[in-house]
N, C-alpha and C. Protein backbone atom coordinates (compact mmCIF):
# COMPACT_ATOMS: atom_id res chain seq x y z
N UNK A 1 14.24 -27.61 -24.08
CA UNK A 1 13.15 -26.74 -23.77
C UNK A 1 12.35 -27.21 -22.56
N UNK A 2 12.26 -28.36 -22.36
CA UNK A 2 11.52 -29.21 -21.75
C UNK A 2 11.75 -28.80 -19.91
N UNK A 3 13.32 -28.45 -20.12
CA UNK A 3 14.14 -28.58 -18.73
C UNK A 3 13.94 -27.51 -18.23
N UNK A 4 13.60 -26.54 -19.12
CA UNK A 4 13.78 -24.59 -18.79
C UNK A 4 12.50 -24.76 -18.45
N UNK A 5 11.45 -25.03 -19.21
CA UNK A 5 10.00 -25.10 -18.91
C UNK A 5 10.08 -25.80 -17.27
N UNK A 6 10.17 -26.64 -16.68
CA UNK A 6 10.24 -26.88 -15.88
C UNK A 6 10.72 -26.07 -14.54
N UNK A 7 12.12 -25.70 -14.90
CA UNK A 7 12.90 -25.18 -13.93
C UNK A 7 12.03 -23.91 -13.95
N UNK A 8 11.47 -23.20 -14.94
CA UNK A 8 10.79 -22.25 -14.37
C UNK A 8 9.52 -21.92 -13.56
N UNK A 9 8.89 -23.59 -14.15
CA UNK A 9 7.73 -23.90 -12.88
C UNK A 9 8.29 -24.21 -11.21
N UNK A 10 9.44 -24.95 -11.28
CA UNK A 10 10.17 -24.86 -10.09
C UNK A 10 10.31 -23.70 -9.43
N UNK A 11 10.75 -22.66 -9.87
CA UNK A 11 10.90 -21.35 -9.24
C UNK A 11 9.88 -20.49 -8.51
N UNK A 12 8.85 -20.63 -9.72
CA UNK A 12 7.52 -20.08 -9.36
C UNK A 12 6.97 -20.62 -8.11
N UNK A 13 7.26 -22.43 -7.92
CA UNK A 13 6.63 -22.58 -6.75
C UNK A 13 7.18 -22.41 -5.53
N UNK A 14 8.68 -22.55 -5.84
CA UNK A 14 9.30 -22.06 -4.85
C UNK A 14 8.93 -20.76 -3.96
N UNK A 15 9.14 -19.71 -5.10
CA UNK A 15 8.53 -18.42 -4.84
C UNK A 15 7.46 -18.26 -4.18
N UNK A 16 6.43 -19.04 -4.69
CA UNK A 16 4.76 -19.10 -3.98
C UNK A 16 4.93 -19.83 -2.19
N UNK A 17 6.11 -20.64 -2.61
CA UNK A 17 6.34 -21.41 -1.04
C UNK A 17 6.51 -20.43 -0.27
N UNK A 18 7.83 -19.67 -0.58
CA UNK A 18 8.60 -18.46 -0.09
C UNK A 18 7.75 -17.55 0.34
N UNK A 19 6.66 -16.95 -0.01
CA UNK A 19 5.43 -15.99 0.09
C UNK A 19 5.27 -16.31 1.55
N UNK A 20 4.37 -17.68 0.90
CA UNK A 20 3.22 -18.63 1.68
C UNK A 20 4.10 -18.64 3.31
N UNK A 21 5.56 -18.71 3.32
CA UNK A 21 6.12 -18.98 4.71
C UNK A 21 6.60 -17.42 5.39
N UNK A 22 6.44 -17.12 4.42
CA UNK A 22 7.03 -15.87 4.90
C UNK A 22 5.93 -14.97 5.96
N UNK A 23 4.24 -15.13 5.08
CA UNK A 23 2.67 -14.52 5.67
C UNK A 23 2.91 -15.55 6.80
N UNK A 24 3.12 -16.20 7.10
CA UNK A 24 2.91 -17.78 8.03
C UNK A 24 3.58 -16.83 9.30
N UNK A 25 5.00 -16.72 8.73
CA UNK A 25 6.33 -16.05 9.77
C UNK A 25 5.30 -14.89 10.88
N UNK A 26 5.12 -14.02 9.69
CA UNK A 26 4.68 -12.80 10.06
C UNK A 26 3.04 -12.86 11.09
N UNK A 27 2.42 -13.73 10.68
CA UNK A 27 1.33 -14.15 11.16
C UNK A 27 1.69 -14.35 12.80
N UNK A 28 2.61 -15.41 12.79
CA UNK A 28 2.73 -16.13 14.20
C UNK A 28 3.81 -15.08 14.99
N UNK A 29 4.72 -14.18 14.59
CA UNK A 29 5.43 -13.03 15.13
C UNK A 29 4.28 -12.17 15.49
N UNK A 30 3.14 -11.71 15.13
CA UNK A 30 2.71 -10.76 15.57
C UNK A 30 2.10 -11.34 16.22
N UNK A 31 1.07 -12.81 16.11
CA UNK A 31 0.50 -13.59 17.41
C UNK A 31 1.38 -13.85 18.45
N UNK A 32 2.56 -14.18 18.25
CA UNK A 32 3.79 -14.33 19.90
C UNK A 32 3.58 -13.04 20.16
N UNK A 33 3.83 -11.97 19.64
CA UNK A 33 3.92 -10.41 20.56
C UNK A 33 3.33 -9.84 20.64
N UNK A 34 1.59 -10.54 20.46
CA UNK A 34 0.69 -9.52 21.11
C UNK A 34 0.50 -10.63 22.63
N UNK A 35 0.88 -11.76 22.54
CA UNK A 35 0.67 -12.98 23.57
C UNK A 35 1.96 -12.79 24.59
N UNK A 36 2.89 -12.36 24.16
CA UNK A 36 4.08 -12.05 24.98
C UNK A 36 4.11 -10.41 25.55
N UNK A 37 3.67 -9.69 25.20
CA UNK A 37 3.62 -7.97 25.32
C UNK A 37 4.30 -7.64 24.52
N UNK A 38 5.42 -8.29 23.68
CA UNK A 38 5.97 -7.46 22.60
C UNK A 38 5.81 -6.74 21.51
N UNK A 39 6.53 -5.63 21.46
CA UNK A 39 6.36 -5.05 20.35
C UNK A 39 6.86 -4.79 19.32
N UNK A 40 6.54 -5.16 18.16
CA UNK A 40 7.07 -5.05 16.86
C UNK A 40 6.83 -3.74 16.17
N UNK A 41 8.10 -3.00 16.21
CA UNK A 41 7.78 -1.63 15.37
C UNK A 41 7.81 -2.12 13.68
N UNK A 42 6.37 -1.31 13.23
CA UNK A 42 5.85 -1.48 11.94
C UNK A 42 5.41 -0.41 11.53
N UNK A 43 5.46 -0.17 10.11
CA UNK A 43 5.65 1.26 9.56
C UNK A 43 4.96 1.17 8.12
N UNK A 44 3.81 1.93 8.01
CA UNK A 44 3.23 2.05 6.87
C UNK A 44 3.43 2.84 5.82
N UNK A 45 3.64 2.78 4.41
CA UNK A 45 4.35 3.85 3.69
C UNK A 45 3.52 3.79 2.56
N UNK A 46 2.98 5.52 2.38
CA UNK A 46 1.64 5.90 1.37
C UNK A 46 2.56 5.90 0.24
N UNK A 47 2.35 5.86 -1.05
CA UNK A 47 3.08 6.80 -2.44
C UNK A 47 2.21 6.66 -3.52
N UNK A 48 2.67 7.75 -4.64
CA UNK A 48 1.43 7.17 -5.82
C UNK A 48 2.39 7.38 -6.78
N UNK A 49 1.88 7.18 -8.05
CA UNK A 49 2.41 6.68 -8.82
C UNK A 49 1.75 6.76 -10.17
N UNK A 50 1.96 7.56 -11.59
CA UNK A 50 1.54 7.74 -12.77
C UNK A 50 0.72 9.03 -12.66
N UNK A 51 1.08 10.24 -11.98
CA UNK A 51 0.87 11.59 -12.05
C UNK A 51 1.64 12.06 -12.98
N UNK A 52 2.94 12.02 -13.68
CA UNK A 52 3.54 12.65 -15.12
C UNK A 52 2.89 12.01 -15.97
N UNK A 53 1.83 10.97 -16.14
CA UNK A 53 1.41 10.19 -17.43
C UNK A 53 -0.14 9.72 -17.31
N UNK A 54 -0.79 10.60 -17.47
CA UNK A 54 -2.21 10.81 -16.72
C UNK A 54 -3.25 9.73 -18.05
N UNK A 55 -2.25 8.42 -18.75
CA UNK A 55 -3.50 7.79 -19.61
C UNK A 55 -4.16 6.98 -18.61
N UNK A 56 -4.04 6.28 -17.64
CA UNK A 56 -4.76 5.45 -17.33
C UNK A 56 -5.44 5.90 -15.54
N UNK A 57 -4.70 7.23 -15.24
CA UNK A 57 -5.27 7.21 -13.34
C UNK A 57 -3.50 7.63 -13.08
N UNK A 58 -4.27 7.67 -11.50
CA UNK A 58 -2.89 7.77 -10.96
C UNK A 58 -2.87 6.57 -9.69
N UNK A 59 -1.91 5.62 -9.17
CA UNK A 59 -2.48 4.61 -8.33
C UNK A 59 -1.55 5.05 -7.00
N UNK A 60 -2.58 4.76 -6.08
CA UNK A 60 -2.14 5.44 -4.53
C UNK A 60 -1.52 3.81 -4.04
N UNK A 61 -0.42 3.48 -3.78
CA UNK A 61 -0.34 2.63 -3.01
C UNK A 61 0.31 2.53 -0.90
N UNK A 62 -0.91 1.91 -0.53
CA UNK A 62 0.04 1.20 1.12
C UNK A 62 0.67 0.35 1.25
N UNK A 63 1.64 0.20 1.65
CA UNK A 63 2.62 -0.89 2.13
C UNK A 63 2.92 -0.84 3.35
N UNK A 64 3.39 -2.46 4.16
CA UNK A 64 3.86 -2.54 5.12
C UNK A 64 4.53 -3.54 5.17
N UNK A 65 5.52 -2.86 5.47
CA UNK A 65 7.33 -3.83 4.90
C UNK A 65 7.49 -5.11 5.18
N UNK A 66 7.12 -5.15 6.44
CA UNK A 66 7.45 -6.05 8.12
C UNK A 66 6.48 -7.31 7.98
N UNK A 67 5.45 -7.31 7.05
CA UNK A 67 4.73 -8.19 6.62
C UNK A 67 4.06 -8.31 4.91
N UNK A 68 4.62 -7.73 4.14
CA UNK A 68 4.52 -7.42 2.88
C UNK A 68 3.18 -7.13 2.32
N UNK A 69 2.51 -6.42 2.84
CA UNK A 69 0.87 -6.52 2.88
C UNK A 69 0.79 -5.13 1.96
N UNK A 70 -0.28 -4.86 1.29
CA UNK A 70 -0.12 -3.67 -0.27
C UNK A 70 -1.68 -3.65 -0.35
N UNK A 71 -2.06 -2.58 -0.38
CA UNK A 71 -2.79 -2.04 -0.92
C UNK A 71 -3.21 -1.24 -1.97
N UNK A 72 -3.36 -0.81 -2.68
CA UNK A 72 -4.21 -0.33 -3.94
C UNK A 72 -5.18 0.47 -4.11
N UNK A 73 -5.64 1.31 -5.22
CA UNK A 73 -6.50 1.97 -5.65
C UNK A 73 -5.80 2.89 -6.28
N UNK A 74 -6.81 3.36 -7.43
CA UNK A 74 -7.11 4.00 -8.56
C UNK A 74 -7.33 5.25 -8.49
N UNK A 75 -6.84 6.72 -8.61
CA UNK A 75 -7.48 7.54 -8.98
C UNK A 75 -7.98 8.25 -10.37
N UNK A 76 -9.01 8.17 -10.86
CA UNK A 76 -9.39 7.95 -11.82
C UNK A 76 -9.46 9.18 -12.84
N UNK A 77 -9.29 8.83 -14.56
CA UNK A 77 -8.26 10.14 -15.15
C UNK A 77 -9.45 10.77 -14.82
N UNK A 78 -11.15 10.96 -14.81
CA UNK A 78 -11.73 11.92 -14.93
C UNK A 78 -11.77 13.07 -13.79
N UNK A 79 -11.27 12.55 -12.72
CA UNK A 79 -10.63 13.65 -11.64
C UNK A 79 -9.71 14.61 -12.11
N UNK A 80 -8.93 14.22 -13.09
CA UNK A 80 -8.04 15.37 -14.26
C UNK A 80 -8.48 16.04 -15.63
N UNK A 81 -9.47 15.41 -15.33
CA UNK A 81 -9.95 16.29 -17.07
C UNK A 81 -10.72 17.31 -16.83
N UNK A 82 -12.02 17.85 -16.43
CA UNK A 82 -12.82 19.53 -16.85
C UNK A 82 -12.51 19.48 -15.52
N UNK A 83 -12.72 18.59 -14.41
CA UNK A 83 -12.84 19.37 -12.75
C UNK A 83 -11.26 19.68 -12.29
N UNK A 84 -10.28 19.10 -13.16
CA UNK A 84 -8.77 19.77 -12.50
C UNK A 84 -8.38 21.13 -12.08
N UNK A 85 -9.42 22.30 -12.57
CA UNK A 85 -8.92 23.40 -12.19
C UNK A 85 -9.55 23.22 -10.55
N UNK A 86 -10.60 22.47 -10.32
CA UNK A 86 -11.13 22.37 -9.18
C UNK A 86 -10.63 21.10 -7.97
N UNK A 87 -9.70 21.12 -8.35
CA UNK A 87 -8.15 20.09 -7.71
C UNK A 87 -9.14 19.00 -6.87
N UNK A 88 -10.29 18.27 -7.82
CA UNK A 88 -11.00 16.77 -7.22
C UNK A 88 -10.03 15.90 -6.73
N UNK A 89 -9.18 15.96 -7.24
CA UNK A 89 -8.02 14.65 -7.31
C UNK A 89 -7.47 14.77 -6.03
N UNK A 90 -7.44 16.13 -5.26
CA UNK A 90 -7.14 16.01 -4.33
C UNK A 90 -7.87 15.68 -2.80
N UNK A 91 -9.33 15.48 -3.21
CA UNK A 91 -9.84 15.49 -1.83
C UNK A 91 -9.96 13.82 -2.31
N UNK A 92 -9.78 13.13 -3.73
CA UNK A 92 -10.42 11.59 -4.19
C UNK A 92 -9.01 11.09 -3.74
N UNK A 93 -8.02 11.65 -3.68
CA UNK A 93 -6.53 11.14 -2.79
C UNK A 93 -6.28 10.98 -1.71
N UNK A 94 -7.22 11.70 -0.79
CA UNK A 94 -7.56 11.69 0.43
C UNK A 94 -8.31 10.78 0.90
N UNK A 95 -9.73 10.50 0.24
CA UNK A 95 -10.23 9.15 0.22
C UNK A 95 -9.76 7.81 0.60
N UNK A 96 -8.92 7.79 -0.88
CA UNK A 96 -8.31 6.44 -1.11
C UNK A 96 -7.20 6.17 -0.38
N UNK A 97 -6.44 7.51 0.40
CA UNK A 97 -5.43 7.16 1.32
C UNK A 97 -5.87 6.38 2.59
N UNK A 98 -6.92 7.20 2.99
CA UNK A 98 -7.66 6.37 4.48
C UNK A 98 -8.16 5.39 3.89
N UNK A 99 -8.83 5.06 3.04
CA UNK A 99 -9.47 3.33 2.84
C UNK A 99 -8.27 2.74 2.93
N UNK A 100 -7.24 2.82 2.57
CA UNK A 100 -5.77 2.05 2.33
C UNK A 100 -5.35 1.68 3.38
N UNK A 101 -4.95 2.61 4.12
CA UNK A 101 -4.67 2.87 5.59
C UNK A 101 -5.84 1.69 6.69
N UNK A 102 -7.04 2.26 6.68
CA UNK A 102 -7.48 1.45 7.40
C UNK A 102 -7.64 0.48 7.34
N UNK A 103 -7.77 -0.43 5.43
CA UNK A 103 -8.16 -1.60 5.11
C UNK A 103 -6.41 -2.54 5.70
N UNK A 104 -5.28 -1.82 6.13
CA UNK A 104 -4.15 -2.37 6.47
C UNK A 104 -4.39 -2.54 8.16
N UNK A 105 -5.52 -1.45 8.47
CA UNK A 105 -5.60 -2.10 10.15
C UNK A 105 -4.36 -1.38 10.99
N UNK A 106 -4.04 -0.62 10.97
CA UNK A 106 -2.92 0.09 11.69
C UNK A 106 -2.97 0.22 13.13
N UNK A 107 -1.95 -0.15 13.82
CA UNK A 107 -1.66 0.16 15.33
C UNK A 107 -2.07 1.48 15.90
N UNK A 108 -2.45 2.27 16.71
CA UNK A 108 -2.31 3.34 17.16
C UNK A 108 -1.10 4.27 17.03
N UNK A 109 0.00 3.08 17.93
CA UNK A 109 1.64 3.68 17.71
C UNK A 109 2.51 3.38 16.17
N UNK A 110 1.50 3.11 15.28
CA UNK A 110 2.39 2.59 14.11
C UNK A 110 2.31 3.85 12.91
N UNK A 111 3.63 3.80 13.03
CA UNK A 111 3.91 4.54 12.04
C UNK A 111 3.58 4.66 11.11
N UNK A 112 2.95 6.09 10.56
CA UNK A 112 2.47 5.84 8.66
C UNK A 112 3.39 7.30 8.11
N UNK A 113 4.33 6.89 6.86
CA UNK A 113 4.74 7.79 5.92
C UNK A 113 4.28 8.08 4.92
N UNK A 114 3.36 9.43 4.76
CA UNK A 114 3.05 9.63 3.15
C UNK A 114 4.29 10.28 2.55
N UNK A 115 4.03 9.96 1.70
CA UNK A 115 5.34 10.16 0.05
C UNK A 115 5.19 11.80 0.25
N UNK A 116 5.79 13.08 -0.12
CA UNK A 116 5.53 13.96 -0.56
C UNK A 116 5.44 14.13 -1.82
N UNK A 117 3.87 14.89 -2.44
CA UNK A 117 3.97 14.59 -3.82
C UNK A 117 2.72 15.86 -4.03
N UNK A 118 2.53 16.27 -5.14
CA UNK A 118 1.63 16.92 -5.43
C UNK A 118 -0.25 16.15 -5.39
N UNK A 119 -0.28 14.98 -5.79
CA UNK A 119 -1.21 14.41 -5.39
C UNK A 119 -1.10 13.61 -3.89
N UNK A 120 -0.39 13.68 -3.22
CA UNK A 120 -0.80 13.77 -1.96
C UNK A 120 -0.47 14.46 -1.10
N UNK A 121 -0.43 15.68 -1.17
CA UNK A 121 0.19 17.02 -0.49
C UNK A 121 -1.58 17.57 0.67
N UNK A 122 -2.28 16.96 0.71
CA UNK A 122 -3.67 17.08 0.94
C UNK A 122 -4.15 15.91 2.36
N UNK A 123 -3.10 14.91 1.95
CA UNK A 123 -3.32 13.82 3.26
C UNK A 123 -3.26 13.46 4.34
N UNK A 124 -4.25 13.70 5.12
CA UNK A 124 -3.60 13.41 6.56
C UNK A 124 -4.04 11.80 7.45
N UNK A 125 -2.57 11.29 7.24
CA UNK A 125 -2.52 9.78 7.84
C UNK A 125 -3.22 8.89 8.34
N UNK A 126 -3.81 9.66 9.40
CA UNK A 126 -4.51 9.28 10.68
C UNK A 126 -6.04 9.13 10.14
N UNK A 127 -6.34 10.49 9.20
CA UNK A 127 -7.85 10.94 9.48
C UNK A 127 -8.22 10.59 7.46
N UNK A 128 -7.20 11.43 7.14
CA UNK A 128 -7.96 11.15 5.32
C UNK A 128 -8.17 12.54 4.57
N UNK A 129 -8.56 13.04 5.85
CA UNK A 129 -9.02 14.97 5.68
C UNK A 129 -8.15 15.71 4.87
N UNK A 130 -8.23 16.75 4.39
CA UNK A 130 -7.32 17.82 4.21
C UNK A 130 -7.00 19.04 5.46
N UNK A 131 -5.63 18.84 5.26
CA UNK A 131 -4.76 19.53 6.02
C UNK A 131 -5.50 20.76 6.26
């Protein structure tokens, strides 16, 4: 037991190493190519997630691949309960898409993909607004 216990703390730190060098990588690639003129195409990708199963929210997430960076937030069930005929969820999706978006800091020329989805059918990339 002793050995498994171990080997699995081994992994974990490995893993945490693996992270830790990987933000390091990405760090000093984007410091060489803003110091060199290069450019690294990077691509942001919206989606959400727990709209068929409305117990706890529905969660909007950002990602950006090229440096593994994630963002988060909640849309919360009471946006679905008495105001759903009044589709809240959709302007509080809009919200949380631009906080996401901007809290990732996006390039001008960098690409952002929202998911097509019924809760985010309302988003626009750049701004947050409805379409």
């Amino acid at each position: 037991m002793v050995r498994s216990n171990l080997s699995i703390k081994i992994n974990e730190v490995c893993f945490d190493c693996f992270h830790l060098l990987q933000d390091a990588f990405y760090i000093c690639m984007g410091f060489l190519s803003r110091k060199n003129g290069l450019v690294i195409d990077m691509t942001i990708i919206v989606d959400d997630a727990g709209s068929g199963d409305l117990l706890f929210g529905v969660v909007i997430g950002a990602y950006r691949e090229e440096t593994g960076e994630f963002k988060y937030d909640l849309i919360s069930v009471k946006f679905f309960q008495k105001i759903f005929v009044e589709k809240k969820y959709l302007q509080e999706s809009s919200l949380i898409t631009s906080k996401l978006i901007s809290a990732l800091k996006p390039r001008p020329d960098e690409e952002i993909q929202v998911e097509i989805s019924p809760i985010l059918q309302s988003c626009d990339p750049r701004g947050g607004s409805d379409r």
